[in-house]
Protein backbone atom coordinates (compact mmCIF):
# COMPACT_ATOMS: atom_id res chain seq x y z
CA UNK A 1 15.26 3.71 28.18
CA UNK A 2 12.41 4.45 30.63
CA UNK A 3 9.62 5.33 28.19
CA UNK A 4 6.24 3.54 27.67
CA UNK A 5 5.80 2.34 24.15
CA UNK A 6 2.67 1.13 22.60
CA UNK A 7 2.63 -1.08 20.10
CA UNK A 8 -0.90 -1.28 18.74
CA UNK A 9 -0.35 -4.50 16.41
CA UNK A 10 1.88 -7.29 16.03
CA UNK A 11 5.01 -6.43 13.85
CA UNK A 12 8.39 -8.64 12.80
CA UNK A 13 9.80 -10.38 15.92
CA UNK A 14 13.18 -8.16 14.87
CA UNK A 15 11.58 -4.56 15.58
CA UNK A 16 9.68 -6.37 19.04
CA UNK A 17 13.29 -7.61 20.12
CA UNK A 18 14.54 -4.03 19.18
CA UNK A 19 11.88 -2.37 21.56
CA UNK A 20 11.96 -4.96 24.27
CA UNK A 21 15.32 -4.08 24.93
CA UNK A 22 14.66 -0.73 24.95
CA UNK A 23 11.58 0.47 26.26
CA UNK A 24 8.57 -0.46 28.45
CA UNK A 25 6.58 -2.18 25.87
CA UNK A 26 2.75 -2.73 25.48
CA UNK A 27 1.72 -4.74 23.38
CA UNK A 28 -2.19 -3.93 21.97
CA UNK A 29 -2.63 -6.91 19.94
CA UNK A 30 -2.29 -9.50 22.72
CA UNK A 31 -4.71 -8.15 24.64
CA UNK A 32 -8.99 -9.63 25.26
CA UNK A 33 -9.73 -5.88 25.83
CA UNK A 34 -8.31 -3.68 23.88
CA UNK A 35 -10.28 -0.45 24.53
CA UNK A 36 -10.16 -1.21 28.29
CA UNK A 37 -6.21 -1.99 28.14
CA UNK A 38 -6.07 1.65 26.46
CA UNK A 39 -8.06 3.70 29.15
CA UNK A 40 -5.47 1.96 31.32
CA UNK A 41 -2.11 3.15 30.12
CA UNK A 42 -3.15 6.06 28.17
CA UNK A 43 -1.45 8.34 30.85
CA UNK A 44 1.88 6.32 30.70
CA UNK A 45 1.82 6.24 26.41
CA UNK A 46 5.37 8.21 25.60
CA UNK A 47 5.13 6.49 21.40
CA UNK A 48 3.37 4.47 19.43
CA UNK A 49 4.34 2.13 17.24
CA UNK A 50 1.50 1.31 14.66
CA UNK A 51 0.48 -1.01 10.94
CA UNK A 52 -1.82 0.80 8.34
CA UNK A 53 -5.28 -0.01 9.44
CA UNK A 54 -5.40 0.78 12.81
CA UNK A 55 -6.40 4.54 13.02
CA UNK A 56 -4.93 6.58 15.29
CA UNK A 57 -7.79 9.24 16.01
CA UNK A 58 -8.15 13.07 17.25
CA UNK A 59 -9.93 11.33 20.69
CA UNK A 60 -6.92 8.89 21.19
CA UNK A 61 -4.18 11.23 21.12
CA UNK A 62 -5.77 13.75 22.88
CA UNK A 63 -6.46 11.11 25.75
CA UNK A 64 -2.81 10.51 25.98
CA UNK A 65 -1.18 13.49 27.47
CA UNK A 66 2.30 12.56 27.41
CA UNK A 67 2.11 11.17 23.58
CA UNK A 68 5.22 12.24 22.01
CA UNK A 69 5.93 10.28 19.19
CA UNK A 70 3.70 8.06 16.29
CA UNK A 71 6.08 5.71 14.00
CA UNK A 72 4.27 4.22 11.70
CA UNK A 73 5.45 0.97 9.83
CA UNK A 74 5.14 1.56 6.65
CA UNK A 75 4.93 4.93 4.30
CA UNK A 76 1.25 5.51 3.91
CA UNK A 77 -0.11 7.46 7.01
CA UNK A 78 -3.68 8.29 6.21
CA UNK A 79 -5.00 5.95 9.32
CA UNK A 80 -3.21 9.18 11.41
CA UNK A 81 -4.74 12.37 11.55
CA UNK A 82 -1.83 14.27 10.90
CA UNK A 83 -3.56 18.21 11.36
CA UNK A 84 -4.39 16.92 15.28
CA UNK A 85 -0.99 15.60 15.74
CA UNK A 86 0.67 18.82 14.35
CA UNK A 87 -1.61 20.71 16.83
CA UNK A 88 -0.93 18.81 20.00
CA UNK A 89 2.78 19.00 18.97
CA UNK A 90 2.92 14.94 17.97
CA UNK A 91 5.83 13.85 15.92
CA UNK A 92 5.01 11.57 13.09
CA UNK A 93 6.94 9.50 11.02
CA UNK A 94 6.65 7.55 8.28
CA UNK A 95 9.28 4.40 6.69
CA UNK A 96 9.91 5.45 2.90
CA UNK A 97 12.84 4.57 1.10
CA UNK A 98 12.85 0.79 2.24
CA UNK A 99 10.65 -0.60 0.32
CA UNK A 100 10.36 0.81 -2.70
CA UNK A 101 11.92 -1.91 -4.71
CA UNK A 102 9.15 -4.51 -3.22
CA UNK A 103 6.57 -2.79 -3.74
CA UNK A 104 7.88 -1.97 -7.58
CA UNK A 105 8.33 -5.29 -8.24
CA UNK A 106 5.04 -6.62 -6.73
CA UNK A 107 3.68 -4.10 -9.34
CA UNK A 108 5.42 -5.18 -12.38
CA UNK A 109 4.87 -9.02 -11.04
CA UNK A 110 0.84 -8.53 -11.00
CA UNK A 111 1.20 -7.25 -14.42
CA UNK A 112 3.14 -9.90 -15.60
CA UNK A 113 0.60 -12.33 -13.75
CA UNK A 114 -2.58 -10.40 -15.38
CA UNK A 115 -1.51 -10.27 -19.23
CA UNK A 116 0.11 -13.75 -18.82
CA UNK A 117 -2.47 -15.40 -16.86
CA UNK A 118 -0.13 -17.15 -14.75
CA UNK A 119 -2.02 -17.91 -11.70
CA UNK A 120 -4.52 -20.19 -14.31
CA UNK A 121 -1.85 -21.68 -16.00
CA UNK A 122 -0.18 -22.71 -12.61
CA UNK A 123 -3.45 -23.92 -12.35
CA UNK A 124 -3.82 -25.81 -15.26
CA UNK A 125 -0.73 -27.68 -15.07
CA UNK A 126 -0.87 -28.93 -11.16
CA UNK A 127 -5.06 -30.22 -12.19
CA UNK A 128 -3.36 -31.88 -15.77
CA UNK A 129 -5.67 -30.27 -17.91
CA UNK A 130 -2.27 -29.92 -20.99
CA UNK A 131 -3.61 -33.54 -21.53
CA UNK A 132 -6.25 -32.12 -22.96
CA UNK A 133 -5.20 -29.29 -24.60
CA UNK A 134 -3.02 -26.11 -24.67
CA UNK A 135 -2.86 -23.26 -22.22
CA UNK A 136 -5.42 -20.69 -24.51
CA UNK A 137 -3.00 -17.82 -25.61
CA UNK A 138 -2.63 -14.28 -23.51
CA UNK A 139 -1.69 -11.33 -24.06
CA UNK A 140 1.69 -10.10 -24.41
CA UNK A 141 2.98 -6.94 -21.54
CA UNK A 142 6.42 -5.73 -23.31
CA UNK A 143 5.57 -3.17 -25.44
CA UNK A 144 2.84 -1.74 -23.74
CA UNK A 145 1.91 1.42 -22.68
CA UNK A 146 1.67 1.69 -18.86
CA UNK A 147 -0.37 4.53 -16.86
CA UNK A 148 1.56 5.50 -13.17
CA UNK A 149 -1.08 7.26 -11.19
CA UNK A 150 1.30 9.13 -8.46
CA UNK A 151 5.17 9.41 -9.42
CA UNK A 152 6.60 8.99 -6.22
CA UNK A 153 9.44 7.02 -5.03
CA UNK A 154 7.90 4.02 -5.71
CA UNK A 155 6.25 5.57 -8.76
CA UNK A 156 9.72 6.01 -10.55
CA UNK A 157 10.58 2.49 -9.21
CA UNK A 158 7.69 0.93 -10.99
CA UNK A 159 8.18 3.32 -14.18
CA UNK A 160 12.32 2.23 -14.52
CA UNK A 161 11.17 -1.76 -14.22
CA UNK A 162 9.01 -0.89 -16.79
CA UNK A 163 11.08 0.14 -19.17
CA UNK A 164 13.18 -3.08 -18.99
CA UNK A 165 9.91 -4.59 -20.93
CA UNK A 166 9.83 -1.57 -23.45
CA UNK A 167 6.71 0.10 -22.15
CA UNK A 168 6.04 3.26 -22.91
CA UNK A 169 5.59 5.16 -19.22
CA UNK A 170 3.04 7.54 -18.78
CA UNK A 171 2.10 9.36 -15.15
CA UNK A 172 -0.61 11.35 -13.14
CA UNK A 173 0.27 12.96 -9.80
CA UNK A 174 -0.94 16.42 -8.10
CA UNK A 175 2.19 18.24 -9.77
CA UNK A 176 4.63 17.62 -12.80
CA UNK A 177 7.66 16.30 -11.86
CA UNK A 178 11.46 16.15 -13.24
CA UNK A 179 11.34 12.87 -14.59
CA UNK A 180 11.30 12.15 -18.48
CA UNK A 181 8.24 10.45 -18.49
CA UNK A 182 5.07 12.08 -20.25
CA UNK A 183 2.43 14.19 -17.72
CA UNK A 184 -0.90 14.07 -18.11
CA UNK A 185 -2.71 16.55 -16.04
CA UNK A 186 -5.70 15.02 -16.21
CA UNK A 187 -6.41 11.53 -15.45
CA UNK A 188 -9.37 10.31 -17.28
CA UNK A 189 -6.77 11.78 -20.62
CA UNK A 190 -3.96 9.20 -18.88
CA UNK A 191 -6.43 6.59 -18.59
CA UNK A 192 -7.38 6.47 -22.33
CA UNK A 193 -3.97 6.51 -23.56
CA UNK A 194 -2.37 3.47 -21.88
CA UNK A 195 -2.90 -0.40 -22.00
CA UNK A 196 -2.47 -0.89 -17.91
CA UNK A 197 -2.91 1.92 -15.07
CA UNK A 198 -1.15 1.23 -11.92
CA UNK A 199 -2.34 3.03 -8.95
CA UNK A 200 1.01 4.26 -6.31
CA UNK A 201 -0.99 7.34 -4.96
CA UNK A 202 -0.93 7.81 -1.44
CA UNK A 203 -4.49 6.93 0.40
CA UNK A 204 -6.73 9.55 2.46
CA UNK A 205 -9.87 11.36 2.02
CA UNK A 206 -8.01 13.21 -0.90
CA UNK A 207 -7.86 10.20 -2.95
CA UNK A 208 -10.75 8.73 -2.03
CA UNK A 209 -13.09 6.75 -5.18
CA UNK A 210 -10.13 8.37 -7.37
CA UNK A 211 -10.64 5.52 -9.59
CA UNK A 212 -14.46 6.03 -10.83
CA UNK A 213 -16.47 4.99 -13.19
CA UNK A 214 -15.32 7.34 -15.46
CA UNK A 215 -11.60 6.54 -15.29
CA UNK A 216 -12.49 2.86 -15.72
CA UNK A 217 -14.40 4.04 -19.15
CA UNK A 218 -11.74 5.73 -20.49
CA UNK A 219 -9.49 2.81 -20.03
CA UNK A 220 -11.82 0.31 -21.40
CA UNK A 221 -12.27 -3.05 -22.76
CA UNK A 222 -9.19 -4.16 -23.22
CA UNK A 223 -7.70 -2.33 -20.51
CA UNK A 224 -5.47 -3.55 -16.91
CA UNK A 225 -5.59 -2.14 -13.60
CA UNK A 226 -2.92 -2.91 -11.15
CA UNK A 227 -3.33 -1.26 -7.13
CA UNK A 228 -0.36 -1.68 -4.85
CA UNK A 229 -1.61 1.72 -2.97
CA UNK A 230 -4.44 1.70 -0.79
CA UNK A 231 -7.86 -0.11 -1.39
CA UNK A 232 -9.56 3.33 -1.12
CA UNK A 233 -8.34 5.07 -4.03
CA UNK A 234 -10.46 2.75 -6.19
CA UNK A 235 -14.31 2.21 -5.76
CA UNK A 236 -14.21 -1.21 -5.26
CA UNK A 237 -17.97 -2.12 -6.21
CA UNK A 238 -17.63 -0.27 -9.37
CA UNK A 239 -14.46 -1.53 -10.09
CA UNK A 240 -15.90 -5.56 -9.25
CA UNK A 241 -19.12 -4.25 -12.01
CA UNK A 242 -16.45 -3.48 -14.51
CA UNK A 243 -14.99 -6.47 -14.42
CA UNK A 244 -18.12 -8.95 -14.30
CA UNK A 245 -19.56 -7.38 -17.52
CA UNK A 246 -15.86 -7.18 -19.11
CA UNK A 247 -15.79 -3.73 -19.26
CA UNK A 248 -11.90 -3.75 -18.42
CA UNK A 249 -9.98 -6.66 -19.16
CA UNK A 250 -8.59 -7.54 -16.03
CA UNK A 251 -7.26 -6.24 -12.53
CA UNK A 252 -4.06 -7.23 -10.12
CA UNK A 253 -5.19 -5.91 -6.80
CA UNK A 254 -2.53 -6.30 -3.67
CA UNK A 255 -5.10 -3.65 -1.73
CA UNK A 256 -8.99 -3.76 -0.74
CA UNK A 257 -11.43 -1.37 1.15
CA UNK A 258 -12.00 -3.55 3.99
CA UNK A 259 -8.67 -5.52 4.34
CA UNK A 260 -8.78 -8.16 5.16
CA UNK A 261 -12.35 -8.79 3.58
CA UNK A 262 -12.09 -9.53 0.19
CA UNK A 263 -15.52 -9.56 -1.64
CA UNK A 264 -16.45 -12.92 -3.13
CA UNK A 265 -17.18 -11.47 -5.93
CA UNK A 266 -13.57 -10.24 -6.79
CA UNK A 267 -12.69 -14.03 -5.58
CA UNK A 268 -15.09 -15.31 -8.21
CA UNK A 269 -13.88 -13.77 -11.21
CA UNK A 270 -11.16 -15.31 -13.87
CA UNK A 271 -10.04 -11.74 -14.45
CA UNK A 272 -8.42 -10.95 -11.21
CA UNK A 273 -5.20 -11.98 -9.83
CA UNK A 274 -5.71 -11.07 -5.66
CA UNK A 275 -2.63 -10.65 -3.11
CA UNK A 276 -3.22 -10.28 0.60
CA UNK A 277 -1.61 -7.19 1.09
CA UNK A 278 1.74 -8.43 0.42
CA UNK A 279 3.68 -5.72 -1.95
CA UNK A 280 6.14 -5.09 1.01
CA UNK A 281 6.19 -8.79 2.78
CA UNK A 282 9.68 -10.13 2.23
CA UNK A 283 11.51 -10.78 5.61
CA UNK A 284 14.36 -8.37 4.41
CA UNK A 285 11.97 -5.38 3.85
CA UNK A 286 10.10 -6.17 6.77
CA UNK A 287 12.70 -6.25 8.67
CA UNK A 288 14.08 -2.77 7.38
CA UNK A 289 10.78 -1.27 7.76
CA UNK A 290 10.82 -2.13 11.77
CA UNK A 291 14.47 -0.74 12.30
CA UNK A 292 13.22 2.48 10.73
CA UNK A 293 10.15 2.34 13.09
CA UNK A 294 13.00 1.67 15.80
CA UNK A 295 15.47 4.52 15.17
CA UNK A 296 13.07 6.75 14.85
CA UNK A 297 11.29 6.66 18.14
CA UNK A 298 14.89 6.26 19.63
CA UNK A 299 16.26 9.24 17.97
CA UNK A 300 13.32 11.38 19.73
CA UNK A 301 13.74 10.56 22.74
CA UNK A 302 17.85 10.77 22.71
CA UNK A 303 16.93 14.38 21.10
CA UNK A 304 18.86 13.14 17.85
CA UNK A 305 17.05 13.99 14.10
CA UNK A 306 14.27 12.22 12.84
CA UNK A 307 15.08 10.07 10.29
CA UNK A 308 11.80 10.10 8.32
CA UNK A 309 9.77 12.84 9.82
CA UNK A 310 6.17 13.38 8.26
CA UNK A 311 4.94 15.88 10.81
């Protein structure tokens, strides 16, 4: 297929094979000069192909007249300005669906990892410290009563794990939705109910420091925060406060505000079990995730449906 397709950072070697063969690919990430590699093609640029984190602004679509289609790898889209692509008649699409049960069970495996300490123990075993002693006791997760701030897809995911360990599921999104879990319109109320608050909202300006100083109150000493959304829906310095002066008990975090910066002081604490922004990383949902990215960009141009459409 004779269309230019720009691939602004380096994806699964199954969704580059998948392009190679089937457009004119350009590949951003390889490149000394990226803004000067840009202003070169920019006229050529039929679709993009783009990873969270790399924005896609207002000024760079508008610079590329013949910018059809963006395909984003992976189902947040908040790096995209969505209202500019609508207006210069940009397709955007999102992959959803795919990775849902990753994500989910990165969620319930951070909990597990928080209440159970299991990073420390691991450590405690491999530096022989039994020898001198027992693993101090932890907490126990089944049972519990577990917060889902946004009850999405990968919302209800997280809530049906859940309820394998007995929780009790409780949820906060924009509207109520037809699930049989309880709502809580307001999320400072959610926050004060349950023992751990997992954070599955979307990211964007809309959801931006969602997870203030006043949530963190309301869910208090002994409570858990888990984020497999998007480092910007908590405020991280707050957040990193609360948990120096024990304020919460602990947080799983999979997300940061500057990816892939992670604050030494989050890297400092005992009360944090960090991920590198790996919820969806298994070579099977990876690999998913690109075909999506594929057939969608494919499907424009051979005039077929979008598959997972956004705008």
């Amino acid at each position: 297929m004779d269309k230019n397709l720009l691939i602004m950072s380096q994806m699964p070697k199954h969704f580059i094979d998948l392009a190679d063969r089937h457009f004119n690919t350009h590949k951003l990430w390889m490149k000394d000069d990226e803004d000067k590699f840009i202003d070169k093609i920019k006229s050529n640029v039929d679709a993009i192909a783009v990873m969270g984190g790399y924005k896609i602004t207002p000024e760079l679509m508008k610079n590329m007249p013949n910018l059809k289609i963006i395909a984003c790898y992976g189902v947040g889209y908040d790096a995209i300005d969505i209202n500019c692509a609508k207006s210069l008649g940009i397709k955007v699409t999102n992959t959803p669906e795919v990775l849902n049960d990753e994500v989910a069970d990165t969620a319930i495996a951070l909990m597990l990892c928080v209440y159970k300490k299991l990073v420390t123990a691991d450590n405690f075993a491999r530096t022989n410290s039994w020898i001198h002693g027992d693993f101090p006791l932890t907490k126990k997760f089944t049972g519990t009563k577990l917060g889902v701030v946004g009850m999405g897809r990968i919302g209800k995911a997280i809530a049906e794990r859940a309820e394998a360990f007995k929780c009790q599921v409780y949820y906060h999104s924009r509207n109520q939705k037809d699930v049989k879990y309880v709502y809580y319109n307001n999320l400072i109320d959610l926050a004060k109910e349950v023992d751990t608050l997992c954070i599955i909202t979307p990211g964007g300006k809309e959801t931006e420091k969602l997870i203030n100083n006043e949530v963190l109150d309301a869910l208090g000493k002994e409570g858990v925060l888990i984020n497999v959304a998007r480092g910007s829906v908590i405020d991280q310095e707050t957040l990193i406060y609360y948990l120096e002066n024990k304020l919460i008990l602990a947080a799983g975090l999979d997300v940061y505000t500057n990816e892939p910066n992670i604050p030494k002081k989050l890297m400092s604490l005992d009360n944090t079990v960090l991920l590198p922004h790996i919820a969806s990383g298994t070579v099977e949902t990876r690999n998913a995730m690109g075909q999506l990215v594929f057939d969608n960009i494919k499907n424009y141009f051979e005039e077929k449906p979008l598959i997972s459409a956004v705008a």
